[in-house]
C-alpha atoms as a PDB file:
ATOM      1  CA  UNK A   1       5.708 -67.566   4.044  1.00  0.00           C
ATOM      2  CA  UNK A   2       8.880 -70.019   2.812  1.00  0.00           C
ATOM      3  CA  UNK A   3      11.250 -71.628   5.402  1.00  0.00           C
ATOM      4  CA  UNK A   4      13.684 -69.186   4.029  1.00  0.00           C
ATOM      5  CA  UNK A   5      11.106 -65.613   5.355  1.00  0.00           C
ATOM      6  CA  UNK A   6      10.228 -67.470   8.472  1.00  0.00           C
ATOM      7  CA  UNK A   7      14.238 -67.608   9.021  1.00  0.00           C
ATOM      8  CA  UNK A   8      14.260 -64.170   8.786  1.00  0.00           C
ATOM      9  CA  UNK A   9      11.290 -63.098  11.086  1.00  0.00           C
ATOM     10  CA  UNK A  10      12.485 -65.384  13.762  1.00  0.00           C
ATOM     11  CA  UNK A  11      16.160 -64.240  13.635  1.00  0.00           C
ATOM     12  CA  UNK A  12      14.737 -60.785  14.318  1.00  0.00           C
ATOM     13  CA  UNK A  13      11.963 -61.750  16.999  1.00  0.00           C
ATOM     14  CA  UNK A  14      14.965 -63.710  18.529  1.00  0.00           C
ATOM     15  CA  UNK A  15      17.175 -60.570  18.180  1.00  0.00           C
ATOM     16  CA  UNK A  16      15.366 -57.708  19.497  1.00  0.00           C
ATOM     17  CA  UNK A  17      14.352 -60.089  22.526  1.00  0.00           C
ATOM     18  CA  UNK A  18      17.409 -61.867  23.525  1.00  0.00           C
ATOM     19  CA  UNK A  19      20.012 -60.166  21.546  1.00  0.00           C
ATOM     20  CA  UNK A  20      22.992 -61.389  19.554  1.00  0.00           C
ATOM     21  CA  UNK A  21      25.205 -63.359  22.271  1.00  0.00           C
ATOM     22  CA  UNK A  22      22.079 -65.210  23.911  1.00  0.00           C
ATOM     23  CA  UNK A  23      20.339 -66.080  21.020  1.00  0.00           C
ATOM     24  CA  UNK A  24      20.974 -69.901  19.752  1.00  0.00           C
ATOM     25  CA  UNK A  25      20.134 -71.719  16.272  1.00  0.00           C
ATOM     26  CA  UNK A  26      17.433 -73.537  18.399  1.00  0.00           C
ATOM     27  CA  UNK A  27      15.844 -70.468  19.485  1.00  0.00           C
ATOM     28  CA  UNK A  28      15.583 -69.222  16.088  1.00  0.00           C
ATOM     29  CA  UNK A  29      14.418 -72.714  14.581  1.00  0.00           C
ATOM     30  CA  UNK A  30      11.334 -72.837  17.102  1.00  0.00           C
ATOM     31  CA  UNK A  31      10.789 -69.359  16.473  1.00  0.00           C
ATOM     32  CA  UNK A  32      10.113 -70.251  12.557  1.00  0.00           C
ATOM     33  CA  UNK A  33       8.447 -73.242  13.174  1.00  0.00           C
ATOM     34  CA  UNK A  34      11.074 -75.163  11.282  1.00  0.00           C
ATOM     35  CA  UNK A  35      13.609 -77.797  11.080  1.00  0.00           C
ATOM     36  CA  UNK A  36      17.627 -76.837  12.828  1.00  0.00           C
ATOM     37  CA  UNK A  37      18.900 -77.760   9.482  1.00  0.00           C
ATOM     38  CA  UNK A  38      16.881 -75.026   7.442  1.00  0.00           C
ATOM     39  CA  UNK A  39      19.228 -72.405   8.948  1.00  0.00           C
ATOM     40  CA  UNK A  40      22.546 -74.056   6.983  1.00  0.00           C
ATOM     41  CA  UNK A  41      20.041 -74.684   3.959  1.00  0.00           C
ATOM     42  CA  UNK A  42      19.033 -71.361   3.596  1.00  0.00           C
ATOM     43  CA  UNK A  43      21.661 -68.731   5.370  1.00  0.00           C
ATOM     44  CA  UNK A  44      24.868 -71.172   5.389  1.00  0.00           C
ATOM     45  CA  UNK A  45      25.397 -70.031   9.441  1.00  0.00           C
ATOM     46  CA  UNK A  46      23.336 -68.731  12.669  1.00  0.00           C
ATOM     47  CA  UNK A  47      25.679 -65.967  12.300  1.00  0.00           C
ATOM     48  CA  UNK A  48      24.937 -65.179   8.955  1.00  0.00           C
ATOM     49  CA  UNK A  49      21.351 -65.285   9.529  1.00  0.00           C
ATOM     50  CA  UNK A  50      21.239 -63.042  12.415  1.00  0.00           C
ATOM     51  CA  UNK A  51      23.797 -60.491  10.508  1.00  0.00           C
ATOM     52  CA  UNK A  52      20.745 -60.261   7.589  1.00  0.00           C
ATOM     53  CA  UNK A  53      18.069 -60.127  10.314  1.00  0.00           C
ATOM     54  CA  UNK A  54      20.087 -57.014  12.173  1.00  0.00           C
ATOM     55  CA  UNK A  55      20.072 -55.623   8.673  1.00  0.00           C
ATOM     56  CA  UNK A  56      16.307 -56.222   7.875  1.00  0.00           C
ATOM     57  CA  UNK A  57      15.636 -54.575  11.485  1.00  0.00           C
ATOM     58  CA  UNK A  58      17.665 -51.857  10.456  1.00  0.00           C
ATOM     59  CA  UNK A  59      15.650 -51.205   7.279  1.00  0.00           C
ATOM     60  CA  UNK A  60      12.141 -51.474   8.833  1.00  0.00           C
ATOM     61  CA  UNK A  61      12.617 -48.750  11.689  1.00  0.00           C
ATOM     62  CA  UNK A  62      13.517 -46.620   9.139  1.00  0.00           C
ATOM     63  CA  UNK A  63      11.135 -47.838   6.537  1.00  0.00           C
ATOM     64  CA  UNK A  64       8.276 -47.673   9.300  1.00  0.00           C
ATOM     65  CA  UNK A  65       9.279 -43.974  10.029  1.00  0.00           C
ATOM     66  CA  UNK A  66       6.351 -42.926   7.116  1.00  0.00           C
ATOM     67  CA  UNK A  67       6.234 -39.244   8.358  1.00  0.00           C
ATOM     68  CA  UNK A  68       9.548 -38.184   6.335  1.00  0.00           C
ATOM     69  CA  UNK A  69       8.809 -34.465   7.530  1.00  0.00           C
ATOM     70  CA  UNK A  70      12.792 -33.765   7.515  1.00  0.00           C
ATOM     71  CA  UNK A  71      11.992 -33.786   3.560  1.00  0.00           C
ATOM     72  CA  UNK A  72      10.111 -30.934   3.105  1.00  0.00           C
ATOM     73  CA  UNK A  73      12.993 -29.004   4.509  1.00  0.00           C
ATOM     74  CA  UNK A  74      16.262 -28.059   2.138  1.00  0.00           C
ATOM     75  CA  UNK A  75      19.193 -31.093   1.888  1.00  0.00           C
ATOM     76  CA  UNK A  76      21.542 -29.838   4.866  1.00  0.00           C
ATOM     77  CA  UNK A  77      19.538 -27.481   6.422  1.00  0.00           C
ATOM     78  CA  UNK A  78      19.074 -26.901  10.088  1.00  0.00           C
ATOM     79  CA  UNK A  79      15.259 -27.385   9.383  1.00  0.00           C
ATOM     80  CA  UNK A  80      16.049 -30.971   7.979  1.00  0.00           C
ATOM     81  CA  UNK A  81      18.668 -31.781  10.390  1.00  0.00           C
ATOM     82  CA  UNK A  82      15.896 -30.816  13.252  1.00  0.00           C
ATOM     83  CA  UNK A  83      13.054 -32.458  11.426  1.00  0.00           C
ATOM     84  CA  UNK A  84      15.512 -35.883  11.166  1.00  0.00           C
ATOM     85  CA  UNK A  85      16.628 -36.029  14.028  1.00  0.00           C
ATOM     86  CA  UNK A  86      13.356 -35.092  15.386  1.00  0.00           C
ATOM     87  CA  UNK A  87      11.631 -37.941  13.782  1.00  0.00           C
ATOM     88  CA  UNK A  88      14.374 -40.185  14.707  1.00  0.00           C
ATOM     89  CA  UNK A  89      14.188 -39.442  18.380  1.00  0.00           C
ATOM     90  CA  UNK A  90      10.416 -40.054  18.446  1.00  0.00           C
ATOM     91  CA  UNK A  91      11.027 -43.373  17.460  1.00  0.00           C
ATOM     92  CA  UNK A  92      13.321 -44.507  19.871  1.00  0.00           C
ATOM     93  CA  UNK A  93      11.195 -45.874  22.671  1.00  0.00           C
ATOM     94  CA  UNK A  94       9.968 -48.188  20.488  1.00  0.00           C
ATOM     95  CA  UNK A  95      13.323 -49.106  18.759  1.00  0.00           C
ATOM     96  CA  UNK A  96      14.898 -49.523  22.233  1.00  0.00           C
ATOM     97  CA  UNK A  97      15.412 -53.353  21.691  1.00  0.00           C
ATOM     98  CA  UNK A  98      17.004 -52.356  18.454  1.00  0.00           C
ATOM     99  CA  UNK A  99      19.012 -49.736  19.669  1.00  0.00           C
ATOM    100  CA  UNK A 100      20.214 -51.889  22.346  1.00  0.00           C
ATOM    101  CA  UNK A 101      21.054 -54.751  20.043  1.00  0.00           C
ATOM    102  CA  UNK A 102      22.857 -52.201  17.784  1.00  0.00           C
ATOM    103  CA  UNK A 103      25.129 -51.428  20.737  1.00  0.00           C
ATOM    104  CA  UNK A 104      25.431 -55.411  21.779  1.00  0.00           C
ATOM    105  CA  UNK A 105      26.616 -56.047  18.455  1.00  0.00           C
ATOM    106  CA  UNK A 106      29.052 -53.755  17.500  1.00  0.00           C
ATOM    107  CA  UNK A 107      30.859 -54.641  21.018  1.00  0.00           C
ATOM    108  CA  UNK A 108      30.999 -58.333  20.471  1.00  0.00           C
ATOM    109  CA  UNK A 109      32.788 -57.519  17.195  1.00  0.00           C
ATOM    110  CA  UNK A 110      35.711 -56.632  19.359  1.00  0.00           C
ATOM    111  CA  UNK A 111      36.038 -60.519  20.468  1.00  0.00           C
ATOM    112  CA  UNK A 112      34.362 -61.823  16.127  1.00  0.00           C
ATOM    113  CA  UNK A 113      35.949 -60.556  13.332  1.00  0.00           C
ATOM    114  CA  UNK A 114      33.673 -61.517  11.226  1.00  0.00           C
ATOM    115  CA  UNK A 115      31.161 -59.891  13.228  1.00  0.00           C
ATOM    116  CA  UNK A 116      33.344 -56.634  13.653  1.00  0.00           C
ATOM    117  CA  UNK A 117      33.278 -56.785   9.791  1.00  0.00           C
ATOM    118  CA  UNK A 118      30.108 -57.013   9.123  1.00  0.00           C
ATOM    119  CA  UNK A 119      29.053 -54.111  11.701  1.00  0.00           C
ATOM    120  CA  UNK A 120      31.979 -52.006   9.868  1.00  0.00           C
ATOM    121  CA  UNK A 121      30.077 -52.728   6.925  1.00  0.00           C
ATOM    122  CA  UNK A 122      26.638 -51.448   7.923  1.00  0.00           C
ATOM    123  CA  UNK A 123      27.977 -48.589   9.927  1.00  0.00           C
ATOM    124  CA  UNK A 124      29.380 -47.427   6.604  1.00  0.00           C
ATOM    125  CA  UNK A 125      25.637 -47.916   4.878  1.00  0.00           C
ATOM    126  CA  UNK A 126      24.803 -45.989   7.574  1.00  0.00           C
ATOM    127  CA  UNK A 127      27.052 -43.272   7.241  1.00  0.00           C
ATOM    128  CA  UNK A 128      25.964 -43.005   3.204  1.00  0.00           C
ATOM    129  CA  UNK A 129      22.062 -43.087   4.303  1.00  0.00           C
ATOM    130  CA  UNK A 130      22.598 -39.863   6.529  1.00  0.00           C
ATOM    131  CA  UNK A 131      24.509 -38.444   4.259  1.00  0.00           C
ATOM    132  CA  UNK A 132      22.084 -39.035   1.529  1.00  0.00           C
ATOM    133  CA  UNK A 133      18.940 -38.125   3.775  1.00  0.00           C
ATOM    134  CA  UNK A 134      19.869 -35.314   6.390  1.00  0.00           C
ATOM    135  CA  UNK A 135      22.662 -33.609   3.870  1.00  0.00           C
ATOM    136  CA  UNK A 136      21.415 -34.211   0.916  1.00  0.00           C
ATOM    137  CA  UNK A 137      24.718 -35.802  -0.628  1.00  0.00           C
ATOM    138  CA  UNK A 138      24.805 -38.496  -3.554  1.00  0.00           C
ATOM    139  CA  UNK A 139      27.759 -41.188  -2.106  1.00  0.00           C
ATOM    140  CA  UNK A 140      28.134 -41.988  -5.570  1.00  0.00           C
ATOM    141  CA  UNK A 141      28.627 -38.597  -6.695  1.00  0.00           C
ATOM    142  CA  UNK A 142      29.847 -36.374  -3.714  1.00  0.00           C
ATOM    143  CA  UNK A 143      32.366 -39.033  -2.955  1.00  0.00           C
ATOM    144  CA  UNK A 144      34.572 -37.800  -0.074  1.00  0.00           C
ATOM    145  CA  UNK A 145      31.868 -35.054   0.918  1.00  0.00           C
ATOM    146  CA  UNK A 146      29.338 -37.545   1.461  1.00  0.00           C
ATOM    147  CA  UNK A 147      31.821 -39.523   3.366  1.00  0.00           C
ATOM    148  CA  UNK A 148      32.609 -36.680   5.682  1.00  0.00           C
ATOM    149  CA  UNK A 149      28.960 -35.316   6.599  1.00  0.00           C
ATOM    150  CA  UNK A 150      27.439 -39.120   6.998  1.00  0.00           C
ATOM    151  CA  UNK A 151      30.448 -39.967   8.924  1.00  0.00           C
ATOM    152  CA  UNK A 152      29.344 -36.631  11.892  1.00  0.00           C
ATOM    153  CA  UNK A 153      25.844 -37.568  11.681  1.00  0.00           C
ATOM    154  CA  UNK A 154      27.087 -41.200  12.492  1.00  0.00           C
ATOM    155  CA  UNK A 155      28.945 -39.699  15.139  1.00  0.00           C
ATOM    156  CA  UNK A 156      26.082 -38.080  16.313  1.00  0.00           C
ATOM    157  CA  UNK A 157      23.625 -40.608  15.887  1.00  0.00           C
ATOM    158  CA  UNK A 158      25.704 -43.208  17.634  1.00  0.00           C
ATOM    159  CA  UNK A 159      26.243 -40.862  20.684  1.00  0.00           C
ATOM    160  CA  UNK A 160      22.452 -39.979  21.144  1.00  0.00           C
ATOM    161  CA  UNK A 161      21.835 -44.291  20.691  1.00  0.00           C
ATOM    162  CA  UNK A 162      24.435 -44.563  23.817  1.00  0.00           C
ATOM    163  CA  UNK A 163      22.383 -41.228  25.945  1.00  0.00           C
ATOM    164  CA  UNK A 164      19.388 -42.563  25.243  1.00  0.00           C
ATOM    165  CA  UNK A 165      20.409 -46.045  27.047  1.00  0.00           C
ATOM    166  CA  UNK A 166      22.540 -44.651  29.654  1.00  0.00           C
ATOM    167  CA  UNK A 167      20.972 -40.904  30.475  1.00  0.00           C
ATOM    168  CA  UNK A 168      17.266 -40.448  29.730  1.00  0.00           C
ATOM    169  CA  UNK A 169      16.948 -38.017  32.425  1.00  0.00           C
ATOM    170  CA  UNK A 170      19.038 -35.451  30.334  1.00  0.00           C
ATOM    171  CA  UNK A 171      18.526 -36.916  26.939  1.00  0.00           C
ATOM    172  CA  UNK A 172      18.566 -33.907  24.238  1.00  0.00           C
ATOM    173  CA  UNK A 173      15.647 -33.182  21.894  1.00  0.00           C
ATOM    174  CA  UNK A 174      16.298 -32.392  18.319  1.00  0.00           C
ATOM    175  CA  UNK A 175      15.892 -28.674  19.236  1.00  0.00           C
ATOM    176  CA  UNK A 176      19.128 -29.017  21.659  1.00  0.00           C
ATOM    177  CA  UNK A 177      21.080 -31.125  19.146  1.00  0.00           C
ATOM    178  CA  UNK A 178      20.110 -28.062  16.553  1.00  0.00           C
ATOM    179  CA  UNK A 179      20.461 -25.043  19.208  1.00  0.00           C
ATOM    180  CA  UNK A 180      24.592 -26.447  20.006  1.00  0.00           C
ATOM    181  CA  UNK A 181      24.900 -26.654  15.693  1.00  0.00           C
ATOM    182  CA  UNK A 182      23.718 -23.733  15.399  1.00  0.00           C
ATOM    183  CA  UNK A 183      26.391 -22.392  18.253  1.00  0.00           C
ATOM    184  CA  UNK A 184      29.326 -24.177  16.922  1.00  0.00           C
ATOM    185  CA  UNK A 185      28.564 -23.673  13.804  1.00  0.00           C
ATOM    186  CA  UNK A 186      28.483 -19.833  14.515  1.00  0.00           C
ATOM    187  CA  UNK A 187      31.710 -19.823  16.878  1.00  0.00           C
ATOM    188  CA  UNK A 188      33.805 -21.613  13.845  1.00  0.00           C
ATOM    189  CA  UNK A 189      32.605 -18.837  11.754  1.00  0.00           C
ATOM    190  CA  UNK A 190      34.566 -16.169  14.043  1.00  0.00           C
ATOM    191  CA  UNK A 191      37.614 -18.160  13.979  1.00  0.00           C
END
């Protein structure tokens, strides 16, 4: 592994345990077993370095979540959006460091604009990922659709992040997140 990988690995070991506000260009320097000045070489900033470490943590829980059940089901389906967010919920003991840094982050951007950009920025990648995965929409081709449906899953996705740290005790499962669609859903129908 390069100076430039080791960067990387140690932005994110020094992310998920410290988080974004505590962690310093030292910490992540000792934590690749290189020089301070490697992080300006290779990343130009300790801020842009953690931003594409957040990102690479973002992209392994949901490249380590191999069980892709929610694809059997038909795009935009309450089978797929159970299986999802099924699969997603699973995972979030272990991606509690993440989830928590997730939340860290996108409140800091209210003091960092350039932080409060960049989180803007990956919320929207988000937003086109659910779409893409629980709906079944192409971004590039569904345009303003896509936009729409990733944009509630977001929504929804960011609320259960904020339960899940605040209210275990009466967290939902995917079944209860499906159960109150399926209600609303129903309701709006008799409107």
């Amino acid at each position: 592994m390069g100076n430039r990988e080791a960067l990387l690995e140690g932005a994110k070991r020094c992310l998920l345990e410290k988080g974004y506000g505590r962690t310093t260009a030292r910490d992540i320097a000792d934590a690749a077993g290189v020089s301070l000045a490697a992080i300006g070489y290779h990343y130009g900033s300790k801020e842009s370095l953690l931003e594409q470490a957040f990102m690479a943590a973002m992209e392994d829980w949901f490249a380590d979540d191999e069980d892709d059940r929610h694809q059997e089901a038909p795009a935009g389906s309450l089978e797929r959006f159970q299986a999802f967010f099924g699969e997603v919920l699973a995972s979030f003991p272990a991606q509690e460091p993440l989830l928590r840094l997730n939340m860290e982050m996108g409140l800091e951007g209210m003091h960092n604009p350039s932080l409060a950009a960049f989180m803007a920025q990956a919320v929207q990648q988000g937003r086109e990922g659910l779409a893409e995965a629980v709906g079944g929409l192409d971004p590039a081709r569904d345009g303003e659709l896509a936009q729409q449906v990733g944009s509630f899953y977001s929504v929804l996705m960011t609320g259960l992040v904020a339960q899940y740290l605040m209210d275990r005790e009466r967290f939902p499962s995917a079944s209860d997140l499906t159960a109150g669609l399926r209600f609303i859903a129903e309701r709006a129908r008799k409107d």
